[in-house]
PDB file of N, CA and C in Angstrom:
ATOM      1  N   UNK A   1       3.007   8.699  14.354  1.00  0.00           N
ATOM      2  CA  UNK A   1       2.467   8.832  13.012  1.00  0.00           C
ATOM      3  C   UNK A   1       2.382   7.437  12.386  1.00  0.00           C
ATOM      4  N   UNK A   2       1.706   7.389  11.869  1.00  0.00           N
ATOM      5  CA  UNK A   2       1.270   5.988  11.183  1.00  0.00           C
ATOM      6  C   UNK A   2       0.505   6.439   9.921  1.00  0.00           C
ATOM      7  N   UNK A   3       0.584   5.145   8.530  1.00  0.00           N
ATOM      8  CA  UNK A   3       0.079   5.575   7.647  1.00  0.00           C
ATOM      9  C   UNK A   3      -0.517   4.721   6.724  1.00  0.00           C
ATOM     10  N   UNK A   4      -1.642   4.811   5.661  1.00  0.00           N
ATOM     11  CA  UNK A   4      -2.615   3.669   4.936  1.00  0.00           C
ATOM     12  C   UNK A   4      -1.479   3.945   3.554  1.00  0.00           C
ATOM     13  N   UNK A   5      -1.282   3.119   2.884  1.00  0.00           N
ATOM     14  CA  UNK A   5      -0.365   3.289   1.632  1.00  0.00           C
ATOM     15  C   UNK A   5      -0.765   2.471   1.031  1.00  0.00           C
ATOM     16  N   UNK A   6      -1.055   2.578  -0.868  1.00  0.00           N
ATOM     17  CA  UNK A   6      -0.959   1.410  -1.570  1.00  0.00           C
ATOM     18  C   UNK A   6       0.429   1.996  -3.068  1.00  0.00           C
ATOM     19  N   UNK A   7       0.659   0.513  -3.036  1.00  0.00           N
ATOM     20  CA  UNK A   7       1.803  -0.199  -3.983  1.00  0.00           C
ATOM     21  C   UNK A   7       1.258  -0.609  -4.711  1.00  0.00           C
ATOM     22  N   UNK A   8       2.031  -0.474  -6.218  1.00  0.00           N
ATOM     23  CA  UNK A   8       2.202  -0.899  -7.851  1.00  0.00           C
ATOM     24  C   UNK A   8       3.190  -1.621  -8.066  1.00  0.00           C
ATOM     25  N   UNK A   9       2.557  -3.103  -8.377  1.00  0.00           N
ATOM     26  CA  UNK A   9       3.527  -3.671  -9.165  1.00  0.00           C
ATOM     27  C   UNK A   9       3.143  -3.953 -10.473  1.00  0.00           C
ATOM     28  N   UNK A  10       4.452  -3.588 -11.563  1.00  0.00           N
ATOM     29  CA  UNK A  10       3.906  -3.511 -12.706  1.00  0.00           C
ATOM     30  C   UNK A  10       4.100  -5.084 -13.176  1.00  0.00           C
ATOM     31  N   UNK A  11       5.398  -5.306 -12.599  1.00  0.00           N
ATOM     32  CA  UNK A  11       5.754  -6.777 -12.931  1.00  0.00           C
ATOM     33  C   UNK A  11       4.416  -7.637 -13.104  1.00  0.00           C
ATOM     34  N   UNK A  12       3.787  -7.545 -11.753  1.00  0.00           N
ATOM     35  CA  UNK A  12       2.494  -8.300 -11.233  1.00  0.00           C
ATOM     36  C   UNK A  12       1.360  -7.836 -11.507  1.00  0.00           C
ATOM     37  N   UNK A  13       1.200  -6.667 -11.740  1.00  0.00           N
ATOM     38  CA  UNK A  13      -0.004  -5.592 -12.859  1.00  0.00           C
ATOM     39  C   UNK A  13      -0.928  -5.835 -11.330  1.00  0.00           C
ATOM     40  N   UNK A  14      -0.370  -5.469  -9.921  1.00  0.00           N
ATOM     41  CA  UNK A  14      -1.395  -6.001  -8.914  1.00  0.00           C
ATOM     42  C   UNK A  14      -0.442  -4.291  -7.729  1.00  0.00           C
ATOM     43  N   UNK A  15      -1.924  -4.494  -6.932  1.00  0.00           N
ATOM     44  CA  UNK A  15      -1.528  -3.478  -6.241  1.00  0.00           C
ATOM     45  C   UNK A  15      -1.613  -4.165  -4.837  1.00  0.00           C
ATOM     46  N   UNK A  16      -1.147  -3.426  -3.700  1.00  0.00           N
ATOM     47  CA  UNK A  16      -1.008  -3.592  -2.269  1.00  0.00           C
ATOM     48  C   UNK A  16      -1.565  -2.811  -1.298  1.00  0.00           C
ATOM     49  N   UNK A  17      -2.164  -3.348  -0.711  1.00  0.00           N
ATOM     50  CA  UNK A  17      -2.844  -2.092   0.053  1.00  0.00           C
ATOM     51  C   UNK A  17      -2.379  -2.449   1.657  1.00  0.00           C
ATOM     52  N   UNK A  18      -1.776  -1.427   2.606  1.00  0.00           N
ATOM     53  CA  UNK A  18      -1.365  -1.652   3.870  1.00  0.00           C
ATOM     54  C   UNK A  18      -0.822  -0.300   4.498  1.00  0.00           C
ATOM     55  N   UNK A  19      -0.451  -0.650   5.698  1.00  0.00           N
ATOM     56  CA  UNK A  19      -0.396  -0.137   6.539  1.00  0.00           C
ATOM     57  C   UNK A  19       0.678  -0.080   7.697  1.00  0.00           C
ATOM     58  N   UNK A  20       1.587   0.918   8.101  1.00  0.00           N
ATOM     59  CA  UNK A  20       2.566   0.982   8.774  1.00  0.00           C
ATOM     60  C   UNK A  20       3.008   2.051   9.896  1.00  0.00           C
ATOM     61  N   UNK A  21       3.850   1.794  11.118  1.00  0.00           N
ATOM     62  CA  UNK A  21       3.941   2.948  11.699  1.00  0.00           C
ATOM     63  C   UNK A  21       5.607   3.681  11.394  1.00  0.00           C
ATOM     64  N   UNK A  22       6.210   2.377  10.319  1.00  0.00           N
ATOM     65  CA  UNK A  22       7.232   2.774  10.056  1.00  0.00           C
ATOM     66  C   UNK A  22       7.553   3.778   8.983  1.00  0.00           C
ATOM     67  N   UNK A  23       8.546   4.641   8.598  1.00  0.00           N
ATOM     68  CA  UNK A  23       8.916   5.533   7.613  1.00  0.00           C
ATOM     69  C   UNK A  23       8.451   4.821   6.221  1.00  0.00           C
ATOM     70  N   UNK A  24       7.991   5.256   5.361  1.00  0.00           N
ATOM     71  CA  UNK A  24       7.309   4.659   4.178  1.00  0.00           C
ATOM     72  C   UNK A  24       8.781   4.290   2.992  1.00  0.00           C
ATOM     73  N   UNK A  25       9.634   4.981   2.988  1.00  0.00           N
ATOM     74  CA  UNK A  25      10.372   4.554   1.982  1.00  0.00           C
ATOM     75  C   UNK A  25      11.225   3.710   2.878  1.00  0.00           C
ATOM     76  N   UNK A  26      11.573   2.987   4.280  1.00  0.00           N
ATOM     77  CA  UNK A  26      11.564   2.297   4.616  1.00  0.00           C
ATOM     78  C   UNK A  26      11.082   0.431   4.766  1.00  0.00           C
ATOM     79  N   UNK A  27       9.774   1.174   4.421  1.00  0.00           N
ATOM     80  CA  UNK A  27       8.275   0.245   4.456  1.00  0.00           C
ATOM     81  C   UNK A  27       8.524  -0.556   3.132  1.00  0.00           C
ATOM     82  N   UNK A  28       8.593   0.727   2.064  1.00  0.00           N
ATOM     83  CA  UNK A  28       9.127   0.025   0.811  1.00  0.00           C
ATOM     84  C   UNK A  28      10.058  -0.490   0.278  1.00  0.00           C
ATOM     85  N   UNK A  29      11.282  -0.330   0.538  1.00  0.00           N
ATOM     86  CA  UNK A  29      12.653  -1.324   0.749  1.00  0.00           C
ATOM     87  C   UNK A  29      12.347  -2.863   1.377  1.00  0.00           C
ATOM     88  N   UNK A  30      11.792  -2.816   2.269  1.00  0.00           N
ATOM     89  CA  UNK A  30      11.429  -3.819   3.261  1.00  0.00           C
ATOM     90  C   UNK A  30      10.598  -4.934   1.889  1.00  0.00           C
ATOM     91  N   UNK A  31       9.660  -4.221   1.486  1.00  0.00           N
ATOM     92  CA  UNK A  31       8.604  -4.658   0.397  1.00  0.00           C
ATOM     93  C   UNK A  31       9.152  -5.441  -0.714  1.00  0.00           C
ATOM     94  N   UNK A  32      10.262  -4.294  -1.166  1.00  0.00           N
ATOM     95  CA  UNK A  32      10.872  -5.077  -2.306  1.00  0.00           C
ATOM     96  C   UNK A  32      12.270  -6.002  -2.264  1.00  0.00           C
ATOM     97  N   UNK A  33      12.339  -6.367  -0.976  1.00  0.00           N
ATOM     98  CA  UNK A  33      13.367  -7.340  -0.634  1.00  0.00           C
ATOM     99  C   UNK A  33      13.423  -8.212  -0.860  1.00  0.00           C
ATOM    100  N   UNK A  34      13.716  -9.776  -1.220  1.00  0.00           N
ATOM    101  CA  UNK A  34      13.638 -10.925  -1.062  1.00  0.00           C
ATOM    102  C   UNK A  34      12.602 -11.494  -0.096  1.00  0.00           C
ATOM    103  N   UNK A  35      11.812 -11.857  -0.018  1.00  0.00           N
ATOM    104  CA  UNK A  35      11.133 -12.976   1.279  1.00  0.00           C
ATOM    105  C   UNK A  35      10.118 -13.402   0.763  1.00  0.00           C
ATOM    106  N   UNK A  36       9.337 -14.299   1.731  1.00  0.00           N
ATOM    107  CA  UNK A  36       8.290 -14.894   1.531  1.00  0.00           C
ATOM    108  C   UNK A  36       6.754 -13.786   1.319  1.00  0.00           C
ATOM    109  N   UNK A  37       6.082 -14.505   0.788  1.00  0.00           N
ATOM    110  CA  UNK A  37       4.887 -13.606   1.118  1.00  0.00           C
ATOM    111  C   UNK A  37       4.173 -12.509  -0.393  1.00  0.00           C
ATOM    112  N   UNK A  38       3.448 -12.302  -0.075  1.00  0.00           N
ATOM    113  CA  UNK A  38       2.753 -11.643  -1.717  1.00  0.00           C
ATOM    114  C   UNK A  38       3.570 -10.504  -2.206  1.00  0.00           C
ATOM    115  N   UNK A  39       4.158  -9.677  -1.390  1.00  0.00           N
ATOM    116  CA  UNK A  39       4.551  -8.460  -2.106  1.00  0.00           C
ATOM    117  C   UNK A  39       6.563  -9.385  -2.332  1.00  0.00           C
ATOM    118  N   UNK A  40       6.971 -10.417  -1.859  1.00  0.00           N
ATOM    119  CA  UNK A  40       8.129 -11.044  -2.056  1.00  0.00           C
ATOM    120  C   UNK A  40       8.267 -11.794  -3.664  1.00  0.00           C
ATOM    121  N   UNK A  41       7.218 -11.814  -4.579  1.00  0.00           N
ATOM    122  CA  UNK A  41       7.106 -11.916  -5.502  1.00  0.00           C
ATOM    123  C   UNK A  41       7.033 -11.075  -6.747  1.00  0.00           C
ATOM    124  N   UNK A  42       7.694 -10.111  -6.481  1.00  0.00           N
ATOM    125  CA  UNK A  42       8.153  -8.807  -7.142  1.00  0.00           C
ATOM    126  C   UNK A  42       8.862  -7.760  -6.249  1.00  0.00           C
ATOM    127  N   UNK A  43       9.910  -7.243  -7.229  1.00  0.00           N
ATOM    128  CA  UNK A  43      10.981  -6.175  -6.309  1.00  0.00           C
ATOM    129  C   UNK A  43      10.485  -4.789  -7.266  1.00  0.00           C
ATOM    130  N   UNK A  44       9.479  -4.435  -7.993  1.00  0.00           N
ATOM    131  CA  UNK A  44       9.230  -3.234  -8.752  1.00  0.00           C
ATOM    132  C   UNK A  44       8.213  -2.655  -7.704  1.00  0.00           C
ATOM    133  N   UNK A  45       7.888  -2.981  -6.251  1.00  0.00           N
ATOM    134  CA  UNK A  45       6.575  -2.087  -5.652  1.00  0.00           C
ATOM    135  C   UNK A  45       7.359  -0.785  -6.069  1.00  0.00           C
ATOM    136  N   UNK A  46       6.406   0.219  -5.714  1.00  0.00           N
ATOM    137  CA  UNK A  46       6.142   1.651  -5.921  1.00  0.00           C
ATOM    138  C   UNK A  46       4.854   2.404  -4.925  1.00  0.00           C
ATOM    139  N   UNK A  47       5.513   3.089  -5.047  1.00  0.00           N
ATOM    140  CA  UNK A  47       4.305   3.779  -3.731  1.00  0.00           C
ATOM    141  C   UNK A  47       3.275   4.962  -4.667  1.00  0.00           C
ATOM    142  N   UNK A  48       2.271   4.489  -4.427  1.00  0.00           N
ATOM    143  CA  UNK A  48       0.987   4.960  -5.551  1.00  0.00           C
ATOM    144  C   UNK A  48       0.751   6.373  -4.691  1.00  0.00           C
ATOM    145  N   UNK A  49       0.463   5.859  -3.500  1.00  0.00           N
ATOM    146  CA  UNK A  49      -1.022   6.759  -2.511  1.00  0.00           C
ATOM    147  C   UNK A  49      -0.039   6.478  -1.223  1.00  0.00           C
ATOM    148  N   UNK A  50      -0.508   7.556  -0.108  1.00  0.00           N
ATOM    149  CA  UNK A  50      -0.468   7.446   1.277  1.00  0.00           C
ATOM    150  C   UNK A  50      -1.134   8.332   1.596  1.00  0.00           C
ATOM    151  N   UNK A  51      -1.524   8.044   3.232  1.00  0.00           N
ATOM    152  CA  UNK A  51      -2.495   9.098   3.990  1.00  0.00           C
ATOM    153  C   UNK A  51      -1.787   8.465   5.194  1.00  0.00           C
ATOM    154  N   UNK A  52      -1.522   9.644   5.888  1.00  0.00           N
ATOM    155  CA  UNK A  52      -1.125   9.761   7.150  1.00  0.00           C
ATOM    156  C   UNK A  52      -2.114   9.730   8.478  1.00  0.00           C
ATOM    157  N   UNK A  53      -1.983   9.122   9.219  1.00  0.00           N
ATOM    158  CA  UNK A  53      -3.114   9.121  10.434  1.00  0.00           C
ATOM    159  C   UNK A  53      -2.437   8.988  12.110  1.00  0.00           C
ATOM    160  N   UNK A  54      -3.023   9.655  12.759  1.00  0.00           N
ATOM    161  CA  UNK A  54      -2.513  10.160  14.318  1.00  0.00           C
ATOM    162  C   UNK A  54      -2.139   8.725  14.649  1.00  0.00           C
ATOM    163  N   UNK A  55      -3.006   7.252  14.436  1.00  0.00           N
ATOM    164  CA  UNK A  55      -2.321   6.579  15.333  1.00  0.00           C
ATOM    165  C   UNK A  55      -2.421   5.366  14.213  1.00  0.00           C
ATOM    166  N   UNK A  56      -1.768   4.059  14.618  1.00  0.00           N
ATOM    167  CA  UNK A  56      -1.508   2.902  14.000  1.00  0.00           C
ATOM    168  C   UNK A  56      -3.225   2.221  13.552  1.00  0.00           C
ATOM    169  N   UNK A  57      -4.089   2.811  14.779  1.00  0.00           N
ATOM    170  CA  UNK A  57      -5.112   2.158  14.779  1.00  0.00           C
ATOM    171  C   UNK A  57      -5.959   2.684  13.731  1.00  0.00           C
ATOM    172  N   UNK A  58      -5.992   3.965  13.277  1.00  0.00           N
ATOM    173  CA  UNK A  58      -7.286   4.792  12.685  1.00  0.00           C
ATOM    174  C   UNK A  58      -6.385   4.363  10.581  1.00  0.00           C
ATOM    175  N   UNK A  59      -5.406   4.033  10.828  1.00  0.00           N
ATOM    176  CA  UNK A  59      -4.542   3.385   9.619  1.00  0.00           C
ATOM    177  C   UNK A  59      -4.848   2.041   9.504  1.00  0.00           C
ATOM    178  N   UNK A  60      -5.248   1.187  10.333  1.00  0.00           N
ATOM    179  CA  UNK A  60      -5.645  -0.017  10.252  1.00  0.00           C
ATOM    180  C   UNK A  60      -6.930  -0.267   9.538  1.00  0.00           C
ATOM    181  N   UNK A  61      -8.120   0.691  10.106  1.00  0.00           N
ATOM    182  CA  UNK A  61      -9.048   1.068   9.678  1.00  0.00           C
ATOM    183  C   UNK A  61      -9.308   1.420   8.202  1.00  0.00           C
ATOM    184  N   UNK A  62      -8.540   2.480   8.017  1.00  0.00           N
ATOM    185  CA  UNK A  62      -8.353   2.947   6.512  1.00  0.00           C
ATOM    186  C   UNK A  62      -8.282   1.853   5.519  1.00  0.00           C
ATOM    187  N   UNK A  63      -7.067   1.047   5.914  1.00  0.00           N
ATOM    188  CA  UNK A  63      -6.795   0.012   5.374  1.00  0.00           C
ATOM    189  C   UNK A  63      -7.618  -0.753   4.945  1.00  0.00           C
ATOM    190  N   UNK A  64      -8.698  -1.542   5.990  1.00  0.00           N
ATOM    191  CA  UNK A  64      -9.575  -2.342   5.667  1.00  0.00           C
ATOM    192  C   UNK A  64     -10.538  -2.115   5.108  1.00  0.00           C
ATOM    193  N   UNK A  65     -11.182  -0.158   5.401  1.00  0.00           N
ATOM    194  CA  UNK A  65     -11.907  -0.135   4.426  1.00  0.00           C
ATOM    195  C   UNK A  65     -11.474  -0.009   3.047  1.00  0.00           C
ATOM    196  N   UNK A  66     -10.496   0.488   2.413  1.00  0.00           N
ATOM    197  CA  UNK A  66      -9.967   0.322   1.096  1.00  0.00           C
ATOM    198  C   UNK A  66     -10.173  -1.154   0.494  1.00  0.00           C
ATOM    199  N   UNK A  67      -9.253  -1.760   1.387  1.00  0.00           N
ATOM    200  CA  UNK A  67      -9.903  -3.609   0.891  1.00  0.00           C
ATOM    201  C   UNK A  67     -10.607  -4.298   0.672  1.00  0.00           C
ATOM    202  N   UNK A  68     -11.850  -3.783   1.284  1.00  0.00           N
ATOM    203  CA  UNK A  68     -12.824  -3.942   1.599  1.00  0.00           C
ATOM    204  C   UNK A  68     -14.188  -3.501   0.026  1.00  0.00           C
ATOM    205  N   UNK A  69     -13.453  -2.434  -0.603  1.00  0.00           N
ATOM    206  CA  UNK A  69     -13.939  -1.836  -2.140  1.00  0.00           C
ATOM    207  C   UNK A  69     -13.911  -3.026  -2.783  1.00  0.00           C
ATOM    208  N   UNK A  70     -12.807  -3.826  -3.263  1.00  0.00           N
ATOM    209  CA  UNK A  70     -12.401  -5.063  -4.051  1.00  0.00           C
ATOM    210  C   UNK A  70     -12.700  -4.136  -5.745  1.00  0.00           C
ATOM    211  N   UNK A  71     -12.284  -3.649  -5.410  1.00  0.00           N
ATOM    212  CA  UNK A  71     -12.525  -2.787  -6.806  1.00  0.00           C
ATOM    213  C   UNK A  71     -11.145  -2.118  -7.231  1.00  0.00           C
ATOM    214  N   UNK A  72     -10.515  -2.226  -8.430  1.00  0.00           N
ATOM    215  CA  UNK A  72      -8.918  -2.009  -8.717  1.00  0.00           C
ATOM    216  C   UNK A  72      -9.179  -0.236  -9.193  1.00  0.00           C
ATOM    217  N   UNK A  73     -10.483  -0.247  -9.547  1.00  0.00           N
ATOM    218  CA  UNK A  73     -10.816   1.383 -10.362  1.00  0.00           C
ATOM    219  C   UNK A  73     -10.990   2.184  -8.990  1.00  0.00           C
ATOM    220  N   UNK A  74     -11.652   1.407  -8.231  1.00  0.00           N
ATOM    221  CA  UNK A  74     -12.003   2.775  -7.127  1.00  0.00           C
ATOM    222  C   UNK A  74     -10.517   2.879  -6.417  1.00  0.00           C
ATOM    223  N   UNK A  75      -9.691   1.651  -6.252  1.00  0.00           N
ATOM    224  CA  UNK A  75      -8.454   2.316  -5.430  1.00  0.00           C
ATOM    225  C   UNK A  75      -7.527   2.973  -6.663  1.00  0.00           C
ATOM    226  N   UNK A  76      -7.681   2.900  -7.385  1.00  0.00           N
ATOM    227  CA  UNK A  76      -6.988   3.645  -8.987  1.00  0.00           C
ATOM    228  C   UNK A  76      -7.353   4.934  -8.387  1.00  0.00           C
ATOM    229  N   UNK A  77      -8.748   4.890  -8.524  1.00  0.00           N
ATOM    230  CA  UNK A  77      -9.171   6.651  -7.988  1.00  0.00           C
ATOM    231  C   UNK A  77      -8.615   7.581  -6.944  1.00  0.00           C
ATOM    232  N   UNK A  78      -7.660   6.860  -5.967  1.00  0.00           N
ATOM    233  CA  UNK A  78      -7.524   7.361  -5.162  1.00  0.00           C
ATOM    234  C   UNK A  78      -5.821   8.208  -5.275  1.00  0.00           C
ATOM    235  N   UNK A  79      -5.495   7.837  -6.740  1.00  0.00           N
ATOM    236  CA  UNK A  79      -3.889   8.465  -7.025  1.00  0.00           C
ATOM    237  C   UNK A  79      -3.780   8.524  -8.381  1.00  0.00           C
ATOM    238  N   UNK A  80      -5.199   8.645  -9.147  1.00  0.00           N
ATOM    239  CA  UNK A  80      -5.187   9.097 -10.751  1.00  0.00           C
ATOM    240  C   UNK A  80      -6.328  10.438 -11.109  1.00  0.00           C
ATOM    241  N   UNK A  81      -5.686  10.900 -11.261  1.00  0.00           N
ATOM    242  CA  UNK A  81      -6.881  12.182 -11.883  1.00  0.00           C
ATOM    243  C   UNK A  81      -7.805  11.928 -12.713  1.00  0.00           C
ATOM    244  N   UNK A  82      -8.845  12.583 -12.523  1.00  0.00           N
ATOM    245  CA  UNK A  82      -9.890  12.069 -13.366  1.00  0.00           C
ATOM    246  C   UNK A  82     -10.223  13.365 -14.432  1.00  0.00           C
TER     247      UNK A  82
END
């Protein structure tokens, strides 16, 4: 199992968009830890959205097309009611 997920940081008013084959509240501990790197600049992630997918690869996919929007409303859309 593998899965496309995006993160809220409010601190950073910025979201995350990625992808893992690991347990998600795992994924997110990991996220809000100390380290280098974009999501290491805030410990408030939050898990907005996920979608689950058979393999690492068809989540990779997902991923990029989400990123690929560059649009903060259309991935909003994907975990706010309209």
């Amino acid at each position: 199992m593998a899965y496309t997920y995006i993160l809220y940081s409010a601190h950073l008013d910025k979201h995350y968009v990625g992808a893992s084959q690991d347990e998600l509240e795992q994924r997110i501990r990991r996220h809000n830890a100390n380290h280098k790197g974009f999501t290491g600049k805030a410990n408030d992630w939050v898990l907005m959205h996920a979608e689950p997918f058979e393999t690492f690869e068809l989540a990779l996919q997902r991923e990029r097309e989400i990123k690929s929007w560059k649009s903060r409303k259309r991935i909003e859309s994907l975990y706010t009611k309209r």
